[in-house]
Protein backbone atom coordinates (compact mmCIF):
# COMPACT_ATOMS: atom_id res chain seq x y z
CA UNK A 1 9.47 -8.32 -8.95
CA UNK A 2 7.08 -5.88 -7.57
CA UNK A 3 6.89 -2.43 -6.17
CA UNK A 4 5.41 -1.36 -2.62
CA UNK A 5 5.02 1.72 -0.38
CA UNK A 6 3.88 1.91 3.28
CA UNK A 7 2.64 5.49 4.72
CA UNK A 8 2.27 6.44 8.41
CA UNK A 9 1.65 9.60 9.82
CA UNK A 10 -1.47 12.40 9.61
CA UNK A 11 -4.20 11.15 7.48
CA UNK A 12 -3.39 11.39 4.11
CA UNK A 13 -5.19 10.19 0.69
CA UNK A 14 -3.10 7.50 -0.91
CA UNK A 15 -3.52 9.51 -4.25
CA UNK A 16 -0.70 11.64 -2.88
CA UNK A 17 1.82 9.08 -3.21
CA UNK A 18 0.12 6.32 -5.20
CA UNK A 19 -0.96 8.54 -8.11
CA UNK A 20 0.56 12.41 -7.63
CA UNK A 21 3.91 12.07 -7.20
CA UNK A 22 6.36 12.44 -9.73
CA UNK A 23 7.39 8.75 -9.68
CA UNK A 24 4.35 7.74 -8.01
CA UNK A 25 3.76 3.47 -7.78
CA UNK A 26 1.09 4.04 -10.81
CA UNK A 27 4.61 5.31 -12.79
CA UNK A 28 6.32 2.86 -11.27
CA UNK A 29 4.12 0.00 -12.46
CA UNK A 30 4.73 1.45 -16.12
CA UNK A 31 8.33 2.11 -15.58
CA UNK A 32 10.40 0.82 -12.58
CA UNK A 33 13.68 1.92 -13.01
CA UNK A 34 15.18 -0.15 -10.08
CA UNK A 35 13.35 -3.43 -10.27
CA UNK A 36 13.78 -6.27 -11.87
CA UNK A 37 10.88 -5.72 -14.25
CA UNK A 38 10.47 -2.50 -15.86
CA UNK A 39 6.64 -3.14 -15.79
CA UNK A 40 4.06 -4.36 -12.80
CA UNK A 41 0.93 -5.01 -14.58
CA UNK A 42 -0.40 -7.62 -13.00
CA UNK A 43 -2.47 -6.75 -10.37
CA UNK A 44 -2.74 -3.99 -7.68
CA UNK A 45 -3.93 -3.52 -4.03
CA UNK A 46 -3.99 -0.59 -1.31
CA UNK A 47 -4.68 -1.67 2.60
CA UNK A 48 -5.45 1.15 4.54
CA UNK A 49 -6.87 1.93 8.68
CA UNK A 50 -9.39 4.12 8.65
CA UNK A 51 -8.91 7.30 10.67
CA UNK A 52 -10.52 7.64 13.68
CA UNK A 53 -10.89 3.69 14.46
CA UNK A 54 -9.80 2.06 18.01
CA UNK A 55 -6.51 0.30 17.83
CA UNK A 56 -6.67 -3.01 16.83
CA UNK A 57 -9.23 -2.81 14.21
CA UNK A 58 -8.66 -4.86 11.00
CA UNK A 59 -7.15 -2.60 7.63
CA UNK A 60 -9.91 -2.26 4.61
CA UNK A 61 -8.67 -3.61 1.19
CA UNK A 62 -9.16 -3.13 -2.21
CA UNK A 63 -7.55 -5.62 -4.82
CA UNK A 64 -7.48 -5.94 -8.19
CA UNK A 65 -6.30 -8.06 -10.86
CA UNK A 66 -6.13 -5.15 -13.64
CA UNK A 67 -2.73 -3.28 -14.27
CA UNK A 68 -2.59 -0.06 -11.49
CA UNK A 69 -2.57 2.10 -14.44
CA UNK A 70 -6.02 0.84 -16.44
CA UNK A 71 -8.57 0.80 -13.22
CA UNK A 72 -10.37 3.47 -12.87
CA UNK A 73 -11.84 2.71 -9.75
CA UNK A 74 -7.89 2.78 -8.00
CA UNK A 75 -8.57 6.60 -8.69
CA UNK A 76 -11.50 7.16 -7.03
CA UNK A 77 -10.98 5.15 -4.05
CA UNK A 78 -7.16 6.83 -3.53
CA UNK A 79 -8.80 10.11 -3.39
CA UNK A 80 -11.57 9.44 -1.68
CA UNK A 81 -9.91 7.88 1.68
CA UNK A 82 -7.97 9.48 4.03
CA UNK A 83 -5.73 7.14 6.46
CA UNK A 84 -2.90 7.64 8.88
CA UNK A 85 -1.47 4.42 7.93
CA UNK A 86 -1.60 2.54 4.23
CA UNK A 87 -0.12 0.04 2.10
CA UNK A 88 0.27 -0.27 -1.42
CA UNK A 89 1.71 -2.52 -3.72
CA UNK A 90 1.50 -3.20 -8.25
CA UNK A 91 2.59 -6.86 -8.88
CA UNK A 92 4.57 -8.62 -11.37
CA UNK A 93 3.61 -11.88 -11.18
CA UNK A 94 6.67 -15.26 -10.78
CA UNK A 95 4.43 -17.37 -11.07
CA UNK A 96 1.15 -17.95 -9.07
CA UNK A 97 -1.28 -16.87 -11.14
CA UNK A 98 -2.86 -13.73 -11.76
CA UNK A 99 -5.52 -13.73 -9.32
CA UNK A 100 -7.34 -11.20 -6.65
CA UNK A 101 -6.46 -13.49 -3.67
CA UNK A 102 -2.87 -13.61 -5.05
CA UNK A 103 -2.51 -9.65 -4.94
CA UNK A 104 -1.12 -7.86 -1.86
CA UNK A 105 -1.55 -6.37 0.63
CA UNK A 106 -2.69 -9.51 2.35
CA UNK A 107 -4.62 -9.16 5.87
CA UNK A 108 -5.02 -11.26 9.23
CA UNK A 109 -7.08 -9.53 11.88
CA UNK A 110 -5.71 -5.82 12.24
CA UNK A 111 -2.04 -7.58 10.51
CA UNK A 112 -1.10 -6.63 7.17
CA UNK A 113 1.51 -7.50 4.96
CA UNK A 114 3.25 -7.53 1.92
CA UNK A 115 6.45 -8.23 -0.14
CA UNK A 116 8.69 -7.65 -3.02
CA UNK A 117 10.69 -10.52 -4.52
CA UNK A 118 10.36 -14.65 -3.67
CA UNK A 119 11.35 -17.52 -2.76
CA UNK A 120 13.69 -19.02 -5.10
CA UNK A 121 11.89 -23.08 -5.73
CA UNK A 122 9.24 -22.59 -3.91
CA UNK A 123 7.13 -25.02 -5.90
CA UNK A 124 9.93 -27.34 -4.40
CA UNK A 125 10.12 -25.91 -1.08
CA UNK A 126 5.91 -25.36 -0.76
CA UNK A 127 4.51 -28.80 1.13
CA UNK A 128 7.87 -28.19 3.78
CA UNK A 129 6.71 -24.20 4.10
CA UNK A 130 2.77 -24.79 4.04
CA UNK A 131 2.91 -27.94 6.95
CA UNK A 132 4.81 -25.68 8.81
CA UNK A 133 2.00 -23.01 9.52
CA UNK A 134 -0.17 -23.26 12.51
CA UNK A 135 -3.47 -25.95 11.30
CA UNK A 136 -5.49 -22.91 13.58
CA UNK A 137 -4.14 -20.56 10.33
CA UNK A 138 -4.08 -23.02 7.77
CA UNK A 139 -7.46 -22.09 6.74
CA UNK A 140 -7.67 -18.62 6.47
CA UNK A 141 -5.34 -18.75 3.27
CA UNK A 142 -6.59 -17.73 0.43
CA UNK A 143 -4.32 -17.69 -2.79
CA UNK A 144 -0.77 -19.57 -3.77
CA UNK A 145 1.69 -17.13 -3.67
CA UNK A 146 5.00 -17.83 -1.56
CA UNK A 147 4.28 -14.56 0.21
CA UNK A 148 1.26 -15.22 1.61
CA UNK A 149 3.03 -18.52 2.82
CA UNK A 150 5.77 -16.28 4.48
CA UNK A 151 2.87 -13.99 6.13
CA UNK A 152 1.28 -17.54 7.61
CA UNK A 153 4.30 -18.96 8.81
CA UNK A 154 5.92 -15.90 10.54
CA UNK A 155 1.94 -15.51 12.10
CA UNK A 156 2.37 -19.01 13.26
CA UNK A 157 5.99 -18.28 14.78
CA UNK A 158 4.55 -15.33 16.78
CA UNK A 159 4.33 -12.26 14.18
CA UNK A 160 1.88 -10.84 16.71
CA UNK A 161 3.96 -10.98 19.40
CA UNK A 162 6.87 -9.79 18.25
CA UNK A 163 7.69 -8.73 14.25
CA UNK A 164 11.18 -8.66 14.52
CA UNK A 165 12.03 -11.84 15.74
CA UNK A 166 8.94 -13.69 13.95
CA UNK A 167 10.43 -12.64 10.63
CA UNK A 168 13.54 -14.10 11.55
CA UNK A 169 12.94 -17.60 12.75
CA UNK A 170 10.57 -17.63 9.94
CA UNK A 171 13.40 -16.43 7.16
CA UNK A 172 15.91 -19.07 9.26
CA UNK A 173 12.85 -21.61 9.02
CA UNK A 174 12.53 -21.34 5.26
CA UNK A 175 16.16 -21.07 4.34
CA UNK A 176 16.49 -24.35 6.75
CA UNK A 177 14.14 -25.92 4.62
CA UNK A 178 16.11 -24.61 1.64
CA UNK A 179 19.49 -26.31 2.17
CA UNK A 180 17.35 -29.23 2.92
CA UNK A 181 15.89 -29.57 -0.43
CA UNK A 182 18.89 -28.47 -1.98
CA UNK A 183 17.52 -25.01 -2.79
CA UNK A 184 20.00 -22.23 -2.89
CA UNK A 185 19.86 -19.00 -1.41
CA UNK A 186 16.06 -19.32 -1.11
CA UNK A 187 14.54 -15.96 0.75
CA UNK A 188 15.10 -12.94 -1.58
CA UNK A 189 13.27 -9.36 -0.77
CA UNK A 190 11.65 -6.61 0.89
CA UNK A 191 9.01 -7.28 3.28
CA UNK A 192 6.16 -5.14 5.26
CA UNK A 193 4.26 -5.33 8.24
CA UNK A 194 2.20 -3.33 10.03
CA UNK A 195 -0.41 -3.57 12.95
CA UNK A 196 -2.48 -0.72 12.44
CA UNK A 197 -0.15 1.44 14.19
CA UNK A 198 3.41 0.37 13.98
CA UNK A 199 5.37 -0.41 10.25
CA UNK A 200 8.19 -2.60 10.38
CA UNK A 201 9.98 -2.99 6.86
CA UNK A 202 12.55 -6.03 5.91
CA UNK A 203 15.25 -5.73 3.78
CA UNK A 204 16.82 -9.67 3.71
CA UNK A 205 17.90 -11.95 1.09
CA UNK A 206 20.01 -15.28 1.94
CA UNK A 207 23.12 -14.13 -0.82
CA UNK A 208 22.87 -10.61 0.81
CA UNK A 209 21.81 -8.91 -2.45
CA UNK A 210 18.26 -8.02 -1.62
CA UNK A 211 15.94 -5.69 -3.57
CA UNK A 212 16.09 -1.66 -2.84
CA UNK A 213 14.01 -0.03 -0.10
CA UNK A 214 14.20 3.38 0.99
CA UNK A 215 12.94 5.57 3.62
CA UNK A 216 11.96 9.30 3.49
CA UNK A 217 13.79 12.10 4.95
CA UNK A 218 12.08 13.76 7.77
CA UNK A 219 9.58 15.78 6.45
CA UNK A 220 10.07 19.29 8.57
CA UNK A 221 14.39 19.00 7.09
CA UNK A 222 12.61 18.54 3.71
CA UNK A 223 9.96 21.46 3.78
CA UNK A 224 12.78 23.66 4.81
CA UNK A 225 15.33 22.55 2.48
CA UNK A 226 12.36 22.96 -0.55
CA UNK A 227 10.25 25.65 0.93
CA UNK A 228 8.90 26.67 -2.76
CA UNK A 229 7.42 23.19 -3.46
CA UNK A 230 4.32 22.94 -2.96
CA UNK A 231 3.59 19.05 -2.93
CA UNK A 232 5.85 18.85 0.38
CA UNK A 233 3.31 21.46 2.36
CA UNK A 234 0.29 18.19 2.18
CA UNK A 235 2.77 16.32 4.45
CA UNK A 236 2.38 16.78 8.28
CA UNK A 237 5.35 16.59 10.82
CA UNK A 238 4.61 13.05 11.66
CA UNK A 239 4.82 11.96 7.99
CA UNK A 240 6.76 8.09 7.26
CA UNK A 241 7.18 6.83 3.66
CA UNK A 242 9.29 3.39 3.17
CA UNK A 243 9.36 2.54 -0.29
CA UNK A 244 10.61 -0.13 -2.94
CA UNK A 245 12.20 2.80 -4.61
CA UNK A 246 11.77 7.25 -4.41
CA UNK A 247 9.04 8.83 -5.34
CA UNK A 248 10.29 11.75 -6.34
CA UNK A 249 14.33 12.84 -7.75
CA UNK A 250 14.42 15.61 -5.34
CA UNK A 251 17.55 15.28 -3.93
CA UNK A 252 18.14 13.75 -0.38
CA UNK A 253 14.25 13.18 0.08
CA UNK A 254 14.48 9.08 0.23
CA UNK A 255 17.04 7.59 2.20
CA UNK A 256 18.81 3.86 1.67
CA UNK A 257 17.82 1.11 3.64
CA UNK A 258 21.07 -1.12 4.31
CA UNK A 259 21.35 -4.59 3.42
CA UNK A 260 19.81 -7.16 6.00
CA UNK A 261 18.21 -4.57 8.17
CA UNK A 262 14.94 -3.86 9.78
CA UNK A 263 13.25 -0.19 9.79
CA UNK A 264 10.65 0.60 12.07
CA UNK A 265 8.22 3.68 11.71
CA UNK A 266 6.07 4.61 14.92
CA UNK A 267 5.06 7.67 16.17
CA UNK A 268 8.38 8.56 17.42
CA UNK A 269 10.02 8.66 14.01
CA UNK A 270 11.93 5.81 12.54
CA UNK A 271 14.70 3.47 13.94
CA UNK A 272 17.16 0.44 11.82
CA UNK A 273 18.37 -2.02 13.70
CA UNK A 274 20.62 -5.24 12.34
CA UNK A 275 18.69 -8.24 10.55
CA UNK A 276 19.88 -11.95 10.22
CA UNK A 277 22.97 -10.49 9.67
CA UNK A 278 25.36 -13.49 11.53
């Protein structure tokens, strides 16, 4: 339904994956050859840390309702910043409308988040979901979209604390609420979430059939395996990229996330580990 990337590492500009790469998420928003829509035009958004910043400050955003492709303004800003930790995301709207509080990344004091897929009914499932979040959170929503109402709840189930198992009682809490509404399979997608420092990337769905994510190959094996390409050399050793789908066809340079797991990219590299998977 929509495609994302997350970046940690060395300061980078976003342009370098959002715009310069071969299948960059600007191509992607014209022509996604593994989602469910071949075209993401409506709406955009980059969340980025600014470099240099004390932990725990809150990420900058820039959203748009415009396709990714048409705004000119995505340009300059992607070139202009350089951050050791972004998010970026082109939307095809499932049916909140097209609005800029309804395009992700969203944000929650240094938290940001964002998500590829839905929640099957949620126009059924959406007074259970929304009474669930915490009243002390209720207010700082700002559009309709189920995945800002996955981002609230899994804040109010202790997302700060603890990602991992936030996401989970949240996914348990909404598929609960599923089977009691007579929704089927109800959580479908890709999620992201990052403090500022850490990324921690979901790839659930309640039939087990989730949409693709990948992870890049660590960037030192790639410079040396494609020492003539020049676009690798921007990349310091510290360099994460989890994706909705490769940037680039280069052989072995993206890396399949398994179904129902977590990745996590810190500054010791990346780790999966089992999600919701009993």
């Amino acid at each position: 339904m929509c495609r994302w990337i997350a970046y940690r590492g060395e300061p980078l500009h976003p342009a370098t994956l959002v715009l310069d790469t071969p299948h960059s998420l600007v191509a992607q928003s014209l022509n996604s050859p593994l989602g469910k829509e071949t075209v993401n035009g409506d709406g955009f958004g980059i969340g980025w840390y600014p470099a240099d910043t004390a932990p725990g400050t809150a990420p900058a955003l820039f959203r748009s309702i415009e396709p990714a492709w048409f705004d000119e303004n995505l340009s300059e800003i992607a070139h202009a910043v350089e951050s050791p930790l972004f998010f970026a995301h082109v939307r095809a709207a499932a049916g909140p409308p097209i609005q800029q509080t309804n395009c992700h990344p969203f944000r929650h004091e240094n938290w940001m988040f964002m998500h590829n897929g839905g929640l099957r009914q949620f126009e059924v499932m959406k007074r259970d979901i929304l009474l669930a979040i915490d009243p002390a959170l209720f207010g700082d929503i700002r559009g309709t979209t189920d995945s800002e109402a996955v981002f609230y709840l899994a804040l109010s189930r202790g997302l700060r604390e603890d990602p991992e198992a936030a996401m989970a009682v949240t996914l348990r809490e909404i598929e609960a609420i599923g089977a009691r509404l007579s929704v089927p399979n109800p959580v479908q997608g890709t999620f992201a979430v990052s403090d500022g420092s850490t990324v921690w990337a979901f790839r659930y769905s309640s039939e087990h059939a989730s949409r693709t994510l990948y992870y890049s190959e660590d960037i030192e094996t790639l410079q040396a395996t494609y020492p003539d390409i020049d676009r690798l050399k921007v990349f310091g050793r510290g360099a994460r990229v989890i994706v909705s789908e490769p940037l680039t066809d280069l052989p072995g340079a993206f890396i399949e996330v398994p179904e129902s797991t977590v990745v996590v990219a810190d500054g010791t590299g990346y780790r999966q580990e089992p999600f919701l998977r009993d």
